[in-house]
Structure formats: C-alpha cells, structure tokens
Protein backbone atom coordinates (compact mmCIF):
# COMPACT_ATOMS: atom_id res chain seq x y z
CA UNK A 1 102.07 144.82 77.34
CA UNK A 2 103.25 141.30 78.44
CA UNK A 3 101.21 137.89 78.52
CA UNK A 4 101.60 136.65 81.99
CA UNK A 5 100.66 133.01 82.31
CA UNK A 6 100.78 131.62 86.40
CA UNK A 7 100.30 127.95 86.67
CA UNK A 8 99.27 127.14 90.04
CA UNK A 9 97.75 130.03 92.15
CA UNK A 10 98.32 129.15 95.72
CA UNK A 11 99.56 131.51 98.77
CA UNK A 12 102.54 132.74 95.96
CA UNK A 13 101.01 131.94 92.98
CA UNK A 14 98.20 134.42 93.56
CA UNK A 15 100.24 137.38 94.59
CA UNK A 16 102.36 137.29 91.72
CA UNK A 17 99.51 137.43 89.57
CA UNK A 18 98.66 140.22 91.16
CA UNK A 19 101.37 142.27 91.15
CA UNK A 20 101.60 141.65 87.26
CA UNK A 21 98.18 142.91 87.09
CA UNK A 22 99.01 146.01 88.98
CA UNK A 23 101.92 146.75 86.70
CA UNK A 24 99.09 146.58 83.74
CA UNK A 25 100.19 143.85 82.32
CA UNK A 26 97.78 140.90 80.94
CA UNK A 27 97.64 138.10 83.23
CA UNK A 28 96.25 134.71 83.51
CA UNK A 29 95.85 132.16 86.46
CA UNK A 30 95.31 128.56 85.50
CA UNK A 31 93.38 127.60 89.05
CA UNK A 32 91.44 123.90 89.81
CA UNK A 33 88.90 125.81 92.47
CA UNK A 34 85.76 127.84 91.68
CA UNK A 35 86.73 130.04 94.69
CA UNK A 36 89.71 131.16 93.08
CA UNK A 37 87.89 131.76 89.43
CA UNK A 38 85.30 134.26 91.40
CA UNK A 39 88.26 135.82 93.04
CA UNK A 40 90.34 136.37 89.83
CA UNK A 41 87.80 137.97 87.81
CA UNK A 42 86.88 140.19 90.58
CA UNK A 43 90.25 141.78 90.19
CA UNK A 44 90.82 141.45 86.68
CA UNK A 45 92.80 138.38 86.24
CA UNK A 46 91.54 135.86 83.62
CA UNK A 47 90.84 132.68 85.21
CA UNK A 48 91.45 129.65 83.53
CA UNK A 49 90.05 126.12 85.64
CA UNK A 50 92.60 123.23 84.80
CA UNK A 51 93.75 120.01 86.43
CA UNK A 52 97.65 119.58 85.34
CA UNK A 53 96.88 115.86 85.93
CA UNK A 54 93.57 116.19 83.13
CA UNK A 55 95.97 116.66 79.96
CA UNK A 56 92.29 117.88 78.38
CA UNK A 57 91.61 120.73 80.23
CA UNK A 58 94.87 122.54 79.24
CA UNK A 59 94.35 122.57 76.19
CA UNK A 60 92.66 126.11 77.03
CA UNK A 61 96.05 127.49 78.47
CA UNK A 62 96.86 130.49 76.12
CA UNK A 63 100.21 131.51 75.33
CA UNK A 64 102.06 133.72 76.93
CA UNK A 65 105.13 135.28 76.65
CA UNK A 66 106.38 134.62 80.52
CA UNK A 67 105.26 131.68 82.51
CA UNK A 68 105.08 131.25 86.31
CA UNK A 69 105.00 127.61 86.82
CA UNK A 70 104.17 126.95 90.21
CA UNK A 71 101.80 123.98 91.39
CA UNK A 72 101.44 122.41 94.00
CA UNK A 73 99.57 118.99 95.38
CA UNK A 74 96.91 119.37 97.99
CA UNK A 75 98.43 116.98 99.97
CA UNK A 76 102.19 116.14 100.42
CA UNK A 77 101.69 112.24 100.15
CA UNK A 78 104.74 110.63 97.88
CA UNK A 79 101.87 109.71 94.81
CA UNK A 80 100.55 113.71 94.68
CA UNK A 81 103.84 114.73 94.53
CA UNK A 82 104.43 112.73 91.67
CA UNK A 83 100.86 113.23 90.04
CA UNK A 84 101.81 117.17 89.92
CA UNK A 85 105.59 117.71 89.75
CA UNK A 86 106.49 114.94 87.32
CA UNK A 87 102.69 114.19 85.42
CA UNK A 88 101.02 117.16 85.83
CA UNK A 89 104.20 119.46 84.62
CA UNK A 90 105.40 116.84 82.00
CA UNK A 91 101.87 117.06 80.46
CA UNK A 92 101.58 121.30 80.86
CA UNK A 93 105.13 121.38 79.03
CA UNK A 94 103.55 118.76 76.14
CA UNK A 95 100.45 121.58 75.86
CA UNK A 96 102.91 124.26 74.61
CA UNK A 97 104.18 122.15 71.62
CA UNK A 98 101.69 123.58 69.61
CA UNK A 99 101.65 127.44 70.68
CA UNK A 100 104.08 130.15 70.32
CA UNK A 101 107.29 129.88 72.16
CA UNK A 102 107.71 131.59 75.27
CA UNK A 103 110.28 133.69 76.57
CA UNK A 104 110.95 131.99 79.67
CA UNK A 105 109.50 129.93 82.17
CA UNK A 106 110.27 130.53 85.95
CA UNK A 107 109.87 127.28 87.94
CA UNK A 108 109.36 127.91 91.47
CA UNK A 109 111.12 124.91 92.89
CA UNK A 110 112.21 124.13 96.68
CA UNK A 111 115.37 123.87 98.83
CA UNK A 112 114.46 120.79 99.90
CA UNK A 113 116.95 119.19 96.85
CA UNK A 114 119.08 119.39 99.09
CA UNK A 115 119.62 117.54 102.29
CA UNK A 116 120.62 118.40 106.00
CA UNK A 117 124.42 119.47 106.38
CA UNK A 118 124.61 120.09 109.94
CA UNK A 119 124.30 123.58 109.52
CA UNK A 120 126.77 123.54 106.32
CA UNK A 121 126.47 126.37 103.34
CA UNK A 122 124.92 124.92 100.20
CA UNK A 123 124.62 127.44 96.93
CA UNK A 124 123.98 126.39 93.03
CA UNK A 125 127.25 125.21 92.58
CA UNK A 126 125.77 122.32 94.96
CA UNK A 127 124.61 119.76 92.90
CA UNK A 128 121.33 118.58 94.80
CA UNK A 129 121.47 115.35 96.97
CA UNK A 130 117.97 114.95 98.63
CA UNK A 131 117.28 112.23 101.00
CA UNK A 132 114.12 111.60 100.68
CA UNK A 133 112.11 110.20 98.00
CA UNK A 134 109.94 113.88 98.01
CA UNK A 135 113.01 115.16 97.38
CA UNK A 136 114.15 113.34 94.58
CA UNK A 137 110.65 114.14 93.16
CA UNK A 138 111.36 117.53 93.37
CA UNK A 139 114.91 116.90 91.69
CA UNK A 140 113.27 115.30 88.18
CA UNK A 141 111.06 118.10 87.81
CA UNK A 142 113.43 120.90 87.60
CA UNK A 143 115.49 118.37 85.12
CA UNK A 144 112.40 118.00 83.47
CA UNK A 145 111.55 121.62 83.08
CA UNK A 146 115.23 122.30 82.43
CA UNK A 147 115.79 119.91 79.58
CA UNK A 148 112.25 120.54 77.92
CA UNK A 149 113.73 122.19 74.91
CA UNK A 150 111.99 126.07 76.39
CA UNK A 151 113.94 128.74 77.57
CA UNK A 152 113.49 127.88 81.76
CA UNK A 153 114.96 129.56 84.77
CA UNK A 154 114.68 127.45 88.45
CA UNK A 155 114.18 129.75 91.60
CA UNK A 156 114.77 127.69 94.38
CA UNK A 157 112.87 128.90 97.10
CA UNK A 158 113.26 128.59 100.70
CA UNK A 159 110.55 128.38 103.53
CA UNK A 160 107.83 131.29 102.16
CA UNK A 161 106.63 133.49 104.73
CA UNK A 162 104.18 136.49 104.98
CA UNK A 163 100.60 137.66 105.94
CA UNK A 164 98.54 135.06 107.08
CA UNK A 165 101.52 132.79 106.59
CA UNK A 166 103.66 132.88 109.56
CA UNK A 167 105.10 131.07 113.01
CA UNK A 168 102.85 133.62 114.81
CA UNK A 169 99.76 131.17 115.91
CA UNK A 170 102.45 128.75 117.10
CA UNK A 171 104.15 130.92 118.89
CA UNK A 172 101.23 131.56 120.80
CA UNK A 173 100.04 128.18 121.16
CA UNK A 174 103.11 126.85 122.49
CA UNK A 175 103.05 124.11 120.83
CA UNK A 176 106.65 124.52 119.42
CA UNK A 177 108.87 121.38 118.64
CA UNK A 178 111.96 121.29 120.20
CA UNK A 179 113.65 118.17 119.14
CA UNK A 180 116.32 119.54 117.16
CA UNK A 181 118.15 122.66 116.66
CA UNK A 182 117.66 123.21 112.89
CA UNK A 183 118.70 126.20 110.32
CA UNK A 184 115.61 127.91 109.15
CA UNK A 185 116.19 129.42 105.52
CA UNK A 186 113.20 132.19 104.71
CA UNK A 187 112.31 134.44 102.58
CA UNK A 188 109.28 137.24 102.64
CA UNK A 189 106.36 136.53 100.34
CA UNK A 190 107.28 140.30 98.84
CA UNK A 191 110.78 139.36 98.21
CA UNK A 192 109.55 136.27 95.99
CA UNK A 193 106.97 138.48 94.25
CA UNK A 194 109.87 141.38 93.39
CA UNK A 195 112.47 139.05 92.47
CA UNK A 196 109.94 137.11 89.82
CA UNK A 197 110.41 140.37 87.20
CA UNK A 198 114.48 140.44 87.53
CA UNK A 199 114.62 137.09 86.89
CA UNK A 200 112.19 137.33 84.01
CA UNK A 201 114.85 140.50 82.72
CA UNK A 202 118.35 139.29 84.03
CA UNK A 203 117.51 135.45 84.54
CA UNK A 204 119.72 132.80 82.36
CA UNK A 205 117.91 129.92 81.07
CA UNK A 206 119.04 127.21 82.05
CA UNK A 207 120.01 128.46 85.46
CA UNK A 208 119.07 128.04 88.87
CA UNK A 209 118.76 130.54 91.39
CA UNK A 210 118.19 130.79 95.28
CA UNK A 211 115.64 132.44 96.89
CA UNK A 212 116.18 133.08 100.59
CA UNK A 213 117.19 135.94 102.74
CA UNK A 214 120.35 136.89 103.82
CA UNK A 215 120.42 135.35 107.47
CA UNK A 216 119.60 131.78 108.21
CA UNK A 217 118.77 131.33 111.97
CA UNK A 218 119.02 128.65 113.95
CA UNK A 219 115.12 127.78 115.16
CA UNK A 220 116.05 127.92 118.90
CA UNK A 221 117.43 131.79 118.16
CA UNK A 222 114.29 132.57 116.06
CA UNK A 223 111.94 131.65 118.66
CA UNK A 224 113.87 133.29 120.96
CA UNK A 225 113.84 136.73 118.96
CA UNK A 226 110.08 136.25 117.92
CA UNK A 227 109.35 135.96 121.35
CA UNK A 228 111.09 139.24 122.52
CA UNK A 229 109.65 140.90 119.28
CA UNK A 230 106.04 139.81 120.35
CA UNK A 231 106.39 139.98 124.14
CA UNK A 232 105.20 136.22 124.49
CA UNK A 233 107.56 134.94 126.99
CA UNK A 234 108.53 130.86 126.16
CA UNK A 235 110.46 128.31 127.89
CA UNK A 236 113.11 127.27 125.22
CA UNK A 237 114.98 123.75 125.50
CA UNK A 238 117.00 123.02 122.39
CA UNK A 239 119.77 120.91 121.96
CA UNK A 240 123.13 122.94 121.02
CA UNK A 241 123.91 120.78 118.20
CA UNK A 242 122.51 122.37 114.99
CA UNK A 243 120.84 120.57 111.69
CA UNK A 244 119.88 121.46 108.50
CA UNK A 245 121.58 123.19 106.26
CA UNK A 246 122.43 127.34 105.43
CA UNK A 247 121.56 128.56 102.11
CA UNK A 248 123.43 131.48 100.09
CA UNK A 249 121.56 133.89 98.24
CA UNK A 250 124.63 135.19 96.13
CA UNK A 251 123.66 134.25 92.81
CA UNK A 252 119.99 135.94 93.08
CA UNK A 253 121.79 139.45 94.17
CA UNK A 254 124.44 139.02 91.66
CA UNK A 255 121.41 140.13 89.30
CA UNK A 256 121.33 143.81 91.26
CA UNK A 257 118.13 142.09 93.38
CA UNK A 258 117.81 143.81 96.96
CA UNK A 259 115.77 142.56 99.56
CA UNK A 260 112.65 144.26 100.89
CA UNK A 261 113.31 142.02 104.00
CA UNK A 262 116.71 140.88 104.28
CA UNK A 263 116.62 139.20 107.23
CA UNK A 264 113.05 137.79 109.35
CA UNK A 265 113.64 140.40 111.84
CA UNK A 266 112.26 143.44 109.06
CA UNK A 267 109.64 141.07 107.92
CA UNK A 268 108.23 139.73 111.25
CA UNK A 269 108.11 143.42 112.27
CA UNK A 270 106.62 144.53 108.92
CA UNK A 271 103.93 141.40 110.04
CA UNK A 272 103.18 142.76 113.75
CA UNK A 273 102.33 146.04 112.05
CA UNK A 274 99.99 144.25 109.56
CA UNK A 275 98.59 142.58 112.53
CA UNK A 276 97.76 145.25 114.61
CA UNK A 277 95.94 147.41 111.98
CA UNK A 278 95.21 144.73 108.58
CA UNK A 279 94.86 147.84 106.49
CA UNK A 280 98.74 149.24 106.79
C-alpha cells in the first residue's frame, strides 16, 4: 500500500484522491474548508485542514511516499497567486525537510507559461515565455518545485473539463464571447485522474509533461459542434483570424498513456449522457 498525499483538493484535487482511495491505497487531502473535511471522512480519505500560506498548520502534513501538489488561490488576483504558488508552495516544500523523502512529487501546473502564438504548436521543448505577470508566477513555481532538491515531475495541464465543469450553461445562455477566434486546448477531468499513476510509474523527475487532448479546436468550431451535439441552435460571428496557441501531447503518450477522451467530441458526449441520467 502507497501513502498518497494531495495538496490542494479542488474540482481535480478531489477526484484524484479518490480514485487513489478506490485503488486501496492510503490517502490524504490537505483541505482549508470544513466542507471538504466532512466530505473526506465520509469516504475514507483522511482530512488534514491547512493554509499553505500558515507555515504552522503544516506541520501536521504526514509523509507520503507520492505527492499531488495542486493548490490553488480562491481568487485569481496577481497577490493570491503569489501568496499560494510561490509562498504557500515554497513553505509546503520547507515542511518536508524534516520527514522521509518522497518518491515524487507531481505538480499540476498550467499552459498558461506559455503565451499566444497565433495558433502556433508549442510542446516541452518550448521553453515557457508568458506574458503576463500570472504567468510568470506560474513559471517560478514549477522552477521552484523543480530545483527543490525532491524528486518532482510538472504536468502541465490544459483547460480541465468534466461533470459539473463544462461550456454547457453558456452555451445555453448565449452569452458566448466572440471577440476572437482562439485555440482551445482541453483535456477530460478522467484523463488527468488516469494519467496521475503513469506519471507516478513512468514519470522522470525533473521533467515536464503536457496534459491535453489530442485535438485543439478553434472556439468558433467548438461552439459550432457543441451546438449540433446539443441541438441548441447559435448565431456564430467570429473573426477568421485565429489566437492562442496549439499544444502537443507527445511527450505524455510517449509513456504508453491513452486517452479515455481523446478529443472533446467523446467527452462532451460522455457529459450529455451524464446529464440526462446523473447516475450513468
């Protein structure tokens, strides 16, 4: 049996914890809410309440032999970001000095290190070039986590979709932003959770990885095939010129990973089943 430690148990965070739990291993989720606490011990995960900006409360954190770190800041102002992803993880990585090394810690990081391209590729051989101060927040932590002296992979993830997490309620508000004609990069909230064990097996520390699916779409084309998927006809008026950028998921299925939902048609139709009957 493993020690599974997840730091920060959001919309990912939880589900991983989860599925750890399910595969009977010991798990532990460091939360800051009651409502989570009540929640984990009702299915058998050990809560643990800490504040990664309260360097006292983590001194509770128990060691584990893999580590999910994965916070995130209530709110996305510049000073939160900075509170959790350079304070908050500088002072969880100073709580380990004194407990048994661990294995390996997966950092669930962002693709936002890297900036808009006009629709050009970016992989890991990209070195990351964010344009925004959020960004270059983002950049120092997985340098921080990276040069901390502990074995520490970086999973890049894309924009993470699933279950109650979804462009469905915009859809059918309307209320869609057509300004620009941008590359959306996705990847299924079950693709995240099965890739966080074959990274723990095949992942190199030190390396960083890429979590999206295999088929960025332009946003005018996705609302366009969500709306023929869902039957919730839209007047669409983007501009042809595309932004953003197209990431490659190469590296992650160079490990023998497969995709549940390779592209967002499988998962948005896996999530119209889900909606019509909550129980499939």
């Amino acid at each position: 049996m493993y020690h599974i430690l997840v730091v920060g148990a959001g919309y990912a965070g939880s589900r991983i914890a989860h599925y750890f739990k399910d595969q009977k291993q010991k798990v532990w989720a460091v939360t800051r809410t009651e409502r989570r606490n009540v929640e984990f011990e009702k299915n058998g995960i050990q809560p643990i309440i800490a504040d990664l900006t309260q360097p006292e409360t983590l001194e509770v954190i128990p060691p584990a032999h893999f580590i999910v770190l994965c916070p995130a800041p209530d709110e996305g102002s510049e000073e939160n970001y900075r509170k959790i992803y350079i304070d908050g993880i500088q002072n969880f990585l100073d709580s380990l000095k004194n407990k048994p090394r661990p294995s390996l810690i997966l950092y669930l990081s962002s693709t936002a290190v890297w900036r808009s391209r006009e629709g050009g590729w970016v992989d890991e051989m990209i070195a990351p070039d964010p344009d925004t101060e959020k960004g270059r927040i983002l950049v120092q932590a997985e340098r921080n986590i990276l040069e901390s002296g502990y074995p520490a992979v970086v999973f890049r993830l894309s924009g993470i979709y699933g279950p109650g997490r979804n462009r469905l309620q915009v859809l059918e508000s309307g209320k869609i932003s057509q300004e620009e004609n941008s590359y959306m990069n996705r990847i299924h909230v079950e693709d995240v959770i099965r890739a966080v064990p074959v990274l723990f097996k095949k992942g190199e520390a030190g390396q960083v990885y890429t979590g999206v699916d295999d088929s960025p779409i332009l946003s005018s084309d996705f609302y366009k095939e969500l709306s023929e998927l869902t039957g919730k006809k839209m007047d669409l008026n983007f501009p042809e010129q595309a932004s953003g950028k197209r990431c490659r998921n190469t590296k992650l299925k160079s490990l023998g990973f497969e995709f549940l939902y390779p592209t967002f048609r499988e998962g948005y139709e896996s999530l119209l089943k889900y909606k019509a009957n909550p129980k499939f």
